[in-house]
C-alpha atoms as a PDB file:
ATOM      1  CA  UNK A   1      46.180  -0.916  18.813  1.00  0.00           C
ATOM      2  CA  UNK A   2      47.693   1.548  20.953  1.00  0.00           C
ATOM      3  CA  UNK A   3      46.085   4.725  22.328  1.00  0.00           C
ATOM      4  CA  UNK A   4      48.327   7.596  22.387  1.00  0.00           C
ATOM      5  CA  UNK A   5      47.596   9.027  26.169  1.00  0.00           C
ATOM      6  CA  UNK A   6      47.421  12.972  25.709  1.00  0.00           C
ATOM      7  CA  UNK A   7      46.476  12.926  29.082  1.00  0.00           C
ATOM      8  CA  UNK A   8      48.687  11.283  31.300  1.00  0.00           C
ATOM      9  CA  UNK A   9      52.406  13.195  29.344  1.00  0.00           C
ATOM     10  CA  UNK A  10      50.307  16.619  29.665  1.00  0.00           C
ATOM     11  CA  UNK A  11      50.391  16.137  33.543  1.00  0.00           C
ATOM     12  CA  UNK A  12      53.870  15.110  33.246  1.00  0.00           C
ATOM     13  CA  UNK A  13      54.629  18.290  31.544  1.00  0.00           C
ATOM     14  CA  UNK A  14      52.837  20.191  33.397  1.00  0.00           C
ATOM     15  CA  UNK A  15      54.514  18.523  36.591  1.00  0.00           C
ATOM     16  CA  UNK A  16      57.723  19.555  35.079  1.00  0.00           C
ATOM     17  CA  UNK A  17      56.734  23.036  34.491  1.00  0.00           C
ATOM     18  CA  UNK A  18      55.915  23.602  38.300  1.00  0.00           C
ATOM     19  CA  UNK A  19      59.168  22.438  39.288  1.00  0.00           C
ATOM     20  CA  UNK A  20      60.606  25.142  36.979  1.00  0.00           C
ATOM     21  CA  UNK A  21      58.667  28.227  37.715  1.00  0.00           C
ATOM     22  CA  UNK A  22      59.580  27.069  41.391  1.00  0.00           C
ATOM     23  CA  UNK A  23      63.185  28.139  40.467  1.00  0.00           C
ATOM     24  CA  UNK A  24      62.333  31.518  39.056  1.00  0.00           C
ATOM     25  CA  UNK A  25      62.727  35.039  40.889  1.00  0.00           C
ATOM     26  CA  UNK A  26      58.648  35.677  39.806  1.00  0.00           C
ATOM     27  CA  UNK A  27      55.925  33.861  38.237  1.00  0.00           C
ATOM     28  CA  UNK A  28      55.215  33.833  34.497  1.00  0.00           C
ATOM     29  CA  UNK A  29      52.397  36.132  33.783  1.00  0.00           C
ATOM     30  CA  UNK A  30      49.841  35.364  30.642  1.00  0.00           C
ATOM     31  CA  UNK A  31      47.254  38.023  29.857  1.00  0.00           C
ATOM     32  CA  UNK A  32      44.140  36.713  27.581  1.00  0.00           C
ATOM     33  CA  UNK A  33      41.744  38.402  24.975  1.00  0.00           C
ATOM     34  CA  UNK A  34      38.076  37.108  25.437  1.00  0.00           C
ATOM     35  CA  UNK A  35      35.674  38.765  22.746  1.00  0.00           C
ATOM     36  CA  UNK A  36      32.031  37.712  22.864  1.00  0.00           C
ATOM     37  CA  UNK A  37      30.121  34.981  24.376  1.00  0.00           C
ATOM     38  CA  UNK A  38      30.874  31.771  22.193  1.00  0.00           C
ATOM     39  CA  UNK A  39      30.090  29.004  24.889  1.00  0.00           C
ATOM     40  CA  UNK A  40      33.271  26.798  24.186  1.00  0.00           C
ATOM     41  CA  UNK A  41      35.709  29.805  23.774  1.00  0.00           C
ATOM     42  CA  UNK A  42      34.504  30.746  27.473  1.00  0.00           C
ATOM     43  CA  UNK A  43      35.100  27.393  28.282  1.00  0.00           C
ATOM     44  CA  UNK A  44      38.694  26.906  27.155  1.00  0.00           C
ATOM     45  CA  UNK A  45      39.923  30.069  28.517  1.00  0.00           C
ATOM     46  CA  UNK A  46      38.560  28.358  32.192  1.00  0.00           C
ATOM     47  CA  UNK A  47      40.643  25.335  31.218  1.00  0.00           C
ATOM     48  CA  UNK A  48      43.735  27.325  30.294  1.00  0.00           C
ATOM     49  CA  UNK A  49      43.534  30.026  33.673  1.00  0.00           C
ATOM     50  CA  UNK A  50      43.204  26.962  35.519  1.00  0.00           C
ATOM     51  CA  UNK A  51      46.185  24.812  34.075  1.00  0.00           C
ATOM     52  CA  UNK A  52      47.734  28.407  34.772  1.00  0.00           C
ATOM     53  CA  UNK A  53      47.328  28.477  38.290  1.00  0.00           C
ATOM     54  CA  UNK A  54      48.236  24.579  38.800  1.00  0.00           C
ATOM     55  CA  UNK A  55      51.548  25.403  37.465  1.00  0.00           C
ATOM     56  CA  UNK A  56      52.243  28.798  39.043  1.00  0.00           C
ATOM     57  CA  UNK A  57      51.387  30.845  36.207  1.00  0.00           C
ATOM     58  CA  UNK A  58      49.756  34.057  36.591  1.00  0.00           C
ATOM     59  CA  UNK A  59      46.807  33.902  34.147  1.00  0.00           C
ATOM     60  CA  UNK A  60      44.759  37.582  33.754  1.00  0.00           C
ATOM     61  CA  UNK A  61      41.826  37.329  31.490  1.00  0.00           C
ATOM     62  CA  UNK A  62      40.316  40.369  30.187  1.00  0.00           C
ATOM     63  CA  UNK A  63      36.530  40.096  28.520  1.00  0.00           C
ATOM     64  CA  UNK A  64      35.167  41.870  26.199  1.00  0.00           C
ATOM     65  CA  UNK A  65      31.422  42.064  24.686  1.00  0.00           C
ATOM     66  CA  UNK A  66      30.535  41.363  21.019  1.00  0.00           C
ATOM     67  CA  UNK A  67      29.467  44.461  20.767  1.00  0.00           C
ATOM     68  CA  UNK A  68      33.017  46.274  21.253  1.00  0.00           C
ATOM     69  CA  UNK A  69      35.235  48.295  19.053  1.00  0.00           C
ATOM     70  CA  UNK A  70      37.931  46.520  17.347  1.00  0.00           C
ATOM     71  CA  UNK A  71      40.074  49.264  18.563  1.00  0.00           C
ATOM     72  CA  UNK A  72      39.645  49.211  22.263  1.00  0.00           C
ATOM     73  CA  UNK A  73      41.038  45.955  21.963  1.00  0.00           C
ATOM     74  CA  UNK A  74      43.869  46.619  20.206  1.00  0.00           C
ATOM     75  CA  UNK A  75      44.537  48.928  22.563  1.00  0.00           C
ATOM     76  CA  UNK A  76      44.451  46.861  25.032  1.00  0.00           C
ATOM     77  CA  UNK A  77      47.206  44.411  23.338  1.00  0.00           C
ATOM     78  CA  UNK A  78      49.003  47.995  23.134  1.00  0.00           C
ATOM     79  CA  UNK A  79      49.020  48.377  26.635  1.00  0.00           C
ATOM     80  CA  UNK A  80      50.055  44.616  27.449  1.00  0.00           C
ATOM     81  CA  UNK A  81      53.000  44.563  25.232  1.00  0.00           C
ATOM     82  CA  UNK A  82      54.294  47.488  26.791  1.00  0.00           C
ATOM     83  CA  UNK A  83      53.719  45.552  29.714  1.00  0.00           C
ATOM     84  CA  UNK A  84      56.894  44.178  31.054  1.00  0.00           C
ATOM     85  CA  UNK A  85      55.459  42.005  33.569  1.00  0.00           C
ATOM     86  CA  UNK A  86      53.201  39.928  30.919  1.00  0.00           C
ATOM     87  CA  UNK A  87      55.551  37.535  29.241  1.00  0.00           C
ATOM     88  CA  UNK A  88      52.609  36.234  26.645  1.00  0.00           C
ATOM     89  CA  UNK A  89      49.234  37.511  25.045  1.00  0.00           C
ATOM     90  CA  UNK A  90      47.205  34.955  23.329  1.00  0.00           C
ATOM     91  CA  UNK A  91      43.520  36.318  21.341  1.00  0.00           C
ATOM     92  CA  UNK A  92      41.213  33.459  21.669  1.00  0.00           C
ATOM     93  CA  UNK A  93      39.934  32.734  18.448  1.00  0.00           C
ATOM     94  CA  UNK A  94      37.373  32.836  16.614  1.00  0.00           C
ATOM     95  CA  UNK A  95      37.015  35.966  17.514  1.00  0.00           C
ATOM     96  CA  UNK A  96      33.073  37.295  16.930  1.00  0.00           C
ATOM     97  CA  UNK A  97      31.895  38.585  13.314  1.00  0.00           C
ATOM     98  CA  UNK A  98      33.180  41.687  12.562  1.00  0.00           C
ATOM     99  CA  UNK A  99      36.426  41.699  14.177  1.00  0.00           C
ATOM    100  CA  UNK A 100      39.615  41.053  11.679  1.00  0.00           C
ATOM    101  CA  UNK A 101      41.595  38.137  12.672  1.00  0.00           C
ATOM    102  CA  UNK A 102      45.100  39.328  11.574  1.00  0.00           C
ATOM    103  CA  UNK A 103      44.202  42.796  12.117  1.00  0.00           C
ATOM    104  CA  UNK A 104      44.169  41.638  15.989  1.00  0.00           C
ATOM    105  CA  UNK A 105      46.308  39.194  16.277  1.00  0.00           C
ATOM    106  CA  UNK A 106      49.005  41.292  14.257  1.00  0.00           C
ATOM    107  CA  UNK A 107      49.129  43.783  17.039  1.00  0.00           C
ATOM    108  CA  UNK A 108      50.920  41.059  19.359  1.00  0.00           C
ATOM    109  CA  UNK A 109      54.251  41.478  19.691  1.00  0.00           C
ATOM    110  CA  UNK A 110      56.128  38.327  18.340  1.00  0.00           C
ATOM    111  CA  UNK A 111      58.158  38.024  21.843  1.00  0.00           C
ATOM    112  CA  UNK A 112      55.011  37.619  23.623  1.00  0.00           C
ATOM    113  CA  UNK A 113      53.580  35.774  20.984  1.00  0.00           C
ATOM    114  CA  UNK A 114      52.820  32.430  22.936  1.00  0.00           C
ATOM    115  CA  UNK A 115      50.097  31.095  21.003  1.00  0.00           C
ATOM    116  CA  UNK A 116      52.534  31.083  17.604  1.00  0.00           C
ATOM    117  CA  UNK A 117      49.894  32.931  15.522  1.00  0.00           C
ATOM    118  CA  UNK A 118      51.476  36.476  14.008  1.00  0.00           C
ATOM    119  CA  UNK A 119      53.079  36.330  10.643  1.00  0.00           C
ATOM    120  CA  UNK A 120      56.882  36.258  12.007  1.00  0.00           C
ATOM    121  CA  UNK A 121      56.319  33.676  14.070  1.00  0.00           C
ATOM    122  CA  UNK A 122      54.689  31.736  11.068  1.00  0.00           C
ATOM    123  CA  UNK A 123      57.552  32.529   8.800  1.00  0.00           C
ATOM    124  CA  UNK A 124      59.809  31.498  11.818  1.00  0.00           C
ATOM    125  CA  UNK A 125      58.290  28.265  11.756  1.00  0.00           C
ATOM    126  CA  UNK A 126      58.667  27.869   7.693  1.00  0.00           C
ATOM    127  CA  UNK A 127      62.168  28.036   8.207  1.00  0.00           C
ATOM    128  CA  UNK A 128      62.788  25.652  10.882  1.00  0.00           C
ATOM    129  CA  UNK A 129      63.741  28.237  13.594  1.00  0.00           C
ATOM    130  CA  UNK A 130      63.849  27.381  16.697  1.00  0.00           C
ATOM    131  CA  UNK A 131      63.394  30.965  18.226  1.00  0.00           C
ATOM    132  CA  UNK A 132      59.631  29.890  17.054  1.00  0.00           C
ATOM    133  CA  UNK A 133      56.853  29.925  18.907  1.00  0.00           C
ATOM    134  CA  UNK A 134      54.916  26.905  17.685  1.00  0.00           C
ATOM    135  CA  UNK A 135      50.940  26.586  17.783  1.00  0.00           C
ATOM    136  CA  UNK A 136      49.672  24.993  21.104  1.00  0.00           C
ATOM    137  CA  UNK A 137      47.713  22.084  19.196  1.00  0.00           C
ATOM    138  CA  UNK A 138      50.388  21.523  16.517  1.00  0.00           C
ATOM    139  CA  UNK A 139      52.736  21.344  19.256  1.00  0.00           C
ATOM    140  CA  UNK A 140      50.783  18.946  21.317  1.00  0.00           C
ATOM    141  CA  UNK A 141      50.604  16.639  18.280  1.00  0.00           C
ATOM    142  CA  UNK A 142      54.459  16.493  17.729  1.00  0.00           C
ATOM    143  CA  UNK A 143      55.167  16.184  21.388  1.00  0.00           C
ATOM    144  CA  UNK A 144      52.806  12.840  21.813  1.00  0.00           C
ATOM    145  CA  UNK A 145      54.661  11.480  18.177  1.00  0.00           C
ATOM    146  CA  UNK A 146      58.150  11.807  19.693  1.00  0.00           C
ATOM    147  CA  UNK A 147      56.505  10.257  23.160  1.00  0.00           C
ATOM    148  CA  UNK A 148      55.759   7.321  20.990  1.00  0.00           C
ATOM    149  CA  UNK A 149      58.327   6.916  18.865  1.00  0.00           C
ATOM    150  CA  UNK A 150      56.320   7.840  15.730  1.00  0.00           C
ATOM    151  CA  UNK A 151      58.133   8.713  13.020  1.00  0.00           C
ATOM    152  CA  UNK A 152      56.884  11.118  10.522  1.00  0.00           C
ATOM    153  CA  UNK A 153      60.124  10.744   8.193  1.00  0.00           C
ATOM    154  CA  UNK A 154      58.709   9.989   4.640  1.00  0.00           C
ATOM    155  CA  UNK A 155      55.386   8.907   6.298  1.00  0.00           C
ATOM    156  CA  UNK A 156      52.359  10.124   3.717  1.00  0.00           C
ATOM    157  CA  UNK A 157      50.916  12.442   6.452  1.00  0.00           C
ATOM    158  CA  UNK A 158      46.924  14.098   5.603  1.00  0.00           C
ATOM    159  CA  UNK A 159      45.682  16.895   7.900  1.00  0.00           C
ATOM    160  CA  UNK A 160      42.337  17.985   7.379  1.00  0.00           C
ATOM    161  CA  UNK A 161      42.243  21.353   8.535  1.00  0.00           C
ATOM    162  CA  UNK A 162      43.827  24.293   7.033  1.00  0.00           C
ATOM    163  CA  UNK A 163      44.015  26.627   9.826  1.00  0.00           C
ATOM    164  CA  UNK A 164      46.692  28.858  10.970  1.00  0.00           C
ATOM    165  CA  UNK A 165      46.131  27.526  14.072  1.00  0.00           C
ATOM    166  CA  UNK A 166      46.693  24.347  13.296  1.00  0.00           C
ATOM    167  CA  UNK A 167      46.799  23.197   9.813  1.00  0.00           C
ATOM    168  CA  UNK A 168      49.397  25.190   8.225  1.00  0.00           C
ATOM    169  CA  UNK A 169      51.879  25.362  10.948  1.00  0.00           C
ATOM    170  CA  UNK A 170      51.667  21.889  11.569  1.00  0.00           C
ATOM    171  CA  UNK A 171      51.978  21.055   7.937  1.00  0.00           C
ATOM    172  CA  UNK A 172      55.339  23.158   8.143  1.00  0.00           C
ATOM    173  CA  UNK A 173      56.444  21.123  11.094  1.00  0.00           C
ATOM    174  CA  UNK A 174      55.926  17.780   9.376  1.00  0.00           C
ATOM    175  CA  UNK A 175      57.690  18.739   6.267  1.00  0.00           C
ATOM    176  CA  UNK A 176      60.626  20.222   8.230  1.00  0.00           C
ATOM    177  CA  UNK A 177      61.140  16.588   9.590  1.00  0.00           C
ATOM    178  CA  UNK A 178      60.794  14.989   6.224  1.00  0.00           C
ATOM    179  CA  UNK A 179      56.978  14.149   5.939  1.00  0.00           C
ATOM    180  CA  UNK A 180      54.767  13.814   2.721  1.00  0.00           C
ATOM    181  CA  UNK A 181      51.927  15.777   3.447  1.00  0.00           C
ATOM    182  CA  UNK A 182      48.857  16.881   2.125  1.00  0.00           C
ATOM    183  CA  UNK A 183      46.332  19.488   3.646  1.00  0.00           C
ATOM    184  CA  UNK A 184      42.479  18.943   3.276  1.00  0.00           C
ATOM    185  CA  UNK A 185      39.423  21.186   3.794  1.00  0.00           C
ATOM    186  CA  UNK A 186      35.666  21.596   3.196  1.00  0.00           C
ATOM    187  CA  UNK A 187      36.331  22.330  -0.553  1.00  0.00           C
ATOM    188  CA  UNK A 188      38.178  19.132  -0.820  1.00  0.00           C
ATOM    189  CA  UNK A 189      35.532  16.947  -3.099  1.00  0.00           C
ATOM    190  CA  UNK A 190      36.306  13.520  -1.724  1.00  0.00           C
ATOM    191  CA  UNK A 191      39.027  13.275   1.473  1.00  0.00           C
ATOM    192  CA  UNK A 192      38.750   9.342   1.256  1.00  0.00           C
ATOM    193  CA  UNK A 193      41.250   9.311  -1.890  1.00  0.00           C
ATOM    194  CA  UNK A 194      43.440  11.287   0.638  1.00  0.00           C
ATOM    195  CA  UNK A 195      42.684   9.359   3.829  1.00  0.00           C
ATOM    196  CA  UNK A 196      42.953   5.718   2.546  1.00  0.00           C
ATOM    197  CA  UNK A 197      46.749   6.534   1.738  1.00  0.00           C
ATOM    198  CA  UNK A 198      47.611   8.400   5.029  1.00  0.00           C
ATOM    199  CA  UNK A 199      50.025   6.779   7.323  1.00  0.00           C
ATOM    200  CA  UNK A 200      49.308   9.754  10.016  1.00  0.00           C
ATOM    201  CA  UNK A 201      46.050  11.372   9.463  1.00  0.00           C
ATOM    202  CA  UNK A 202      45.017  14.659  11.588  1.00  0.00           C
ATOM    203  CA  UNK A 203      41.396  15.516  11.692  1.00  0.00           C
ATOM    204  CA  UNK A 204      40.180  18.403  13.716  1.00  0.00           C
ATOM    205  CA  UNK A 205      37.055  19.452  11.604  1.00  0.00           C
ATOM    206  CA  UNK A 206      34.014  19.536  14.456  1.00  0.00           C
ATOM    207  CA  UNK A 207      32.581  16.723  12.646  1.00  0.00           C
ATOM    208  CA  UNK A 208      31.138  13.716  14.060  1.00  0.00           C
ATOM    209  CA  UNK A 209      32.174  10.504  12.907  1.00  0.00           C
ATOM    210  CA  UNK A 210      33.684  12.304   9.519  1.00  0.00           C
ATOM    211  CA  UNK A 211      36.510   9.188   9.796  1.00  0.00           C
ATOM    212  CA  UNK A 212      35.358   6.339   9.889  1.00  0.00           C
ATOM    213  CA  UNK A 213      36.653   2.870   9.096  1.00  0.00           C
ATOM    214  CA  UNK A 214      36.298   2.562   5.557  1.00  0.00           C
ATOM    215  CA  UNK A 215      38.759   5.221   5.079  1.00  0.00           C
ATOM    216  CA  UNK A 216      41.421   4.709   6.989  1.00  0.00           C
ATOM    217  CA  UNK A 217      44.526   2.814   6.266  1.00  0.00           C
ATOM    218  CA  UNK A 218      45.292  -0.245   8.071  1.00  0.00           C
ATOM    219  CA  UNK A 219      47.813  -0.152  10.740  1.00  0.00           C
ATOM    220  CA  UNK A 220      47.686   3.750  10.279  1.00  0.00           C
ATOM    221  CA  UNK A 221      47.681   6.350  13.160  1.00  0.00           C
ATOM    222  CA  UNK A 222      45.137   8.642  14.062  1.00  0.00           C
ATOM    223  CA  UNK A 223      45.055  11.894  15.624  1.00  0.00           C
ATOM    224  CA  UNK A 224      42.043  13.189  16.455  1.00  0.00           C
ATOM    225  CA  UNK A 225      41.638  16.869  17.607  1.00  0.00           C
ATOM    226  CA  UNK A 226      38.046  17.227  16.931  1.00  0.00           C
ATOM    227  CA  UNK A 227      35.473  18.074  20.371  1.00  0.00           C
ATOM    228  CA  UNK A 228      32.365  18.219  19.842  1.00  0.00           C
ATOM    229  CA  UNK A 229      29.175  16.666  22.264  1.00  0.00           C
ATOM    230  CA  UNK A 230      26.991  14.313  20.580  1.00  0.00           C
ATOM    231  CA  UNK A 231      23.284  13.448  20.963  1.00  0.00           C
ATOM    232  CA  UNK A 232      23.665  12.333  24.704  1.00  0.00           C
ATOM    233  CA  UNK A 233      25.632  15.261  25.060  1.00  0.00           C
ATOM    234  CA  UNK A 234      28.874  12.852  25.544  1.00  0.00           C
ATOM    235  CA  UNK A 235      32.282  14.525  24.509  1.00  0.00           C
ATOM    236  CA  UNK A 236      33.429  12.946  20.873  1.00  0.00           C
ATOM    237  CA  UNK A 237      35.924  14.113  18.284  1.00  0.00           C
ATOM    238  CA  UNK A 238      35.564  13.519  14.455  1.00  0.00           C
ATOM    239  CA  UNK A 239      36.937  10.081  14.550  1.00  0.00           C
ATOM    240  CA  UNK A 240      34.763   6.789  14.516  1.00  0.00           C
ATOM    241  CA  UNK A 241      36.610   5.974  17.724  1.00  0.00           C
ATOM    242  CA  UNK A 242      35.066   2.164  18.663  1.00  0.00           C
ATOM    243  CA  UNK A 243      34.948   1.279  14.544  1.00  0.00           C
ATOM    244  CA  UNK A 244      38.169   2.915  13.711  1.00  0.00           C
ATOM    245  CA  UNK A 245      40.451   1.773  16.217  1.00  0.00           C
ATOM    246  CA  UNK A 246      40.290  -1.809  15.421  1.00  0.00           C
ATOM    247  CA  UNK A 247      41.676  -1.299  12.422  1.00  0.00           C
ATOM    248  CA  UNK A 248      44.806   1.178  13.227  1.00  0.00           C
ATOM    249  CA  UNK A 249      48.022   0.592  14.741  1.00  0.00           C
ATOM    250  CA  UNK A 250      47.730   4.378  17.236  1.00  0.00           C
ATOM    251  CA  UNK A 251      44.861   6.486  18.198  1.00  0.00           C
ATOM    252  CA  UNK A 252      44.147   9.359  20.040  1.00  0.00           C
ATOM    253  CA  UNK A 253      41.201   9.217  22.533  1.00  0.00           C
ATOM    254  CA  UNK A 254      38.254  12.178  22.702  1.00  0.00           C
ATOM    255  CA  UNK A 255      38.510  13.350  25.272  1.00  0.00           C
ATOM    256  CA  UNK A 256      41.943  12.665  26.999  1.00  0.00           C
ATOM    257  CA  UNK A 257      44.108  13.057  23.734  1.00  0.00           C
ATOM    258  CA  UNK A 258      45.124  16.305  21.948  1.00  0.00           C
ATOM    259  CA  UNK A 259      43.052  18.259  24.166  1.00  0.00           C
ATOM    260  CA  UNK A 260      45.519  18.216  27.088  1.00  0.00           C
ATOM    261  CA  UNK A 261      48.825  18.538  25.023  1.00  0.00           C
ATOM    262  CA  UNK A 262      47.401  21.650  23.674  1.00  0.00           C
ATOM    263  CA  UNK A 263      47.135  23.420  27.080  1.00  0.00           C
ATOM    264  CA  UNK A 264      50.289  21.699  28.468  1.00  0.00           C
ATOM    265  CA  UNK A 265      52.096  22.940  25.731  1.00  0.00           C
ATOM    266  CA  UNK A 266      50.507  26.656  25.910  1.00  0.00           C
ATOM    267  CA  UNK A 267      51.970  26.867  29.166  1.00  0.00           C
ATOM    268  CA  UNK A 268      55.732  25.725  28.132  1.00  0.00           C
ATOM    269  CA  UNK A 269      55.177  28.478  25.180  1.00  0.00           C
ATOM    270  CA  UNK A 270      54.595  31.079  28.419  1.00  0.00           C
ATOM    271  CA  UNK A 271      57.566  29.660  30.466  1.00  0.00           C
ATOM    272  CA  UNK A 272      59.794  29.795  27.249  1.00  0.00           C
ATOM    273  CA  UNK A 273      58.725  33.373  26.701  1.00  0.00           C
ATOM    274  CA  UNK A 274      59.418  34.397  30.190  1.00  0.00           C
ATOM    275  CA  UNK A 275      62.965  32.846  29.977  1.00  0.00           C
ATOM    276  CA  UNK A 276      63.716  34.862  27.151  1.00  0.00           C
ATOM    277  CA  UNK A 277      62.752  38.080  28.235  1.00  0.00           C
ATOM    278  CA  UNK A 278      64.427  37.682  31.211  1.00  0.00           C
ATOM    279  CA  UNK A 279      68.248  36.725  30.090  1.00  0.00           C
END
């Protein structure tokens, strides 16, 4: 068994990244939308302005309360994308009830689209361009596959999650390299008929222990997005980690995985934007 070390290539990435905003004429500059007061959304925007400032991005956070027109934030996405010294806007999601999604996220401009979420950059994606901005998490996952040599050509692949986050973009991405996927969610009556035949199976449900050894393959690999804190308030994803990995070939550890590729690979979306806008 082989754990797949999110960690360790997201600070090489990030190392890299350092050493190229070190060559540019000015720092990268990434704005974010906060809306409400959900605990962990507060908490990954900390992790992401402070993987910003390690690297020499400028990171500007802007808050807003539950309670706030839809409106005043779109008007502040106006404002940024007619800002030419922010080279990427990211919403972080879920955004609070009430608020519309694509209504929000719509309003980005697809050039400072860095977290790969409006429509174009979706239908980008679909069509294998590589002007697209891919979906931190989805990105993260590919990255640490090519790292390791995983190969997802004709490999049964099963996500469960059918986000546009990161679900259905990275579904796209494994089909575009020749993957036989299949997407599962809550309305999916029994995943094990799915997960016993993956050879790459993505979970990122919020689940505890949802995958456990039963229903895995054997020497199948396992990427595990899920975070959640269980009963001794320890950090866990969805995966059976201590059953499960005796029985796969790769793994992804909670935390220490996905968790850092995402952020790692948010940044390279900010210092890819900022090289294009600046050519």
């Amino acid at each position: 068994m082989v754990i797949l070390d999110g960690k360790t290539l997201a600070n090489k990435i990030k190392e890299d990244i350092k050493n190229r905003i070190e060559s540019l004429n000015k720092r990268p500059k990434l704005s974010i939308i906060l809306v409400g007061d959900d605990f962990a959304s507060h908490k990954y925007v900390e992790m992401k302005k402070k993987a910003c400032e390690e690297v020499g991005i400028i990171c500007e956070v802007y808050p807003y309360a539950k309670e706030t027109k839809e409106q005043i934030v779109i008007n502040k996405i106006n404002e940024l994308n007619s800002d030419p010294s922010v080279n990427g806007i990211m919403v972080q999601l879920p955004l609070p009830k009430g608020f519309s999604r694509e209504n929000i996220v719509e309003k980005i401009l697809p050039d400072k689209d860095v977290d790969g979420l409006t429509t174009v950059n979706f239908s980008k994606i679909t069509n294998n361009d590589n002007q697209a901005y891919i979906p931190a998490t989805p990105k993260g996952i590919m990255t640490l596959l090519k790292e390791y040599n995983i190969n997802v050509k004709g490999k049964n692949v099963v996500i469960i999650n059918d986000s546009f986050q990161i679900g259905k973009p990275l579904k796209e991405m494994m089909l575009g390299q020749g993957a036989i996927v299949n997407i599962c969610n809550k309305e999916t009556p029994d995943i094990s008929v799915f997960t016993k035949e993956a050879d790459i199976l993505v979970v990122a449900t919020g689940v505890i222990n949802l995958i456990t050894a039963d229903i895995v393959k054997d020497g199948g690999t396992i990427i595990d997005v899920g975070i959640n804190k269980n009963s001794e308030g320890k950090t866990v994803g969805d995966v059976d980690f201590e059953n499960v990995s005796k029985k796969v070939e790769y793994i992804t550890p909670v935390p220490g995985g996905i968790g850092p590729m995402t952020i790692a690979s948010l940044l390279d979306n900010v210092v890819i934007a900022y090289g294009r806008q600046n050519t």
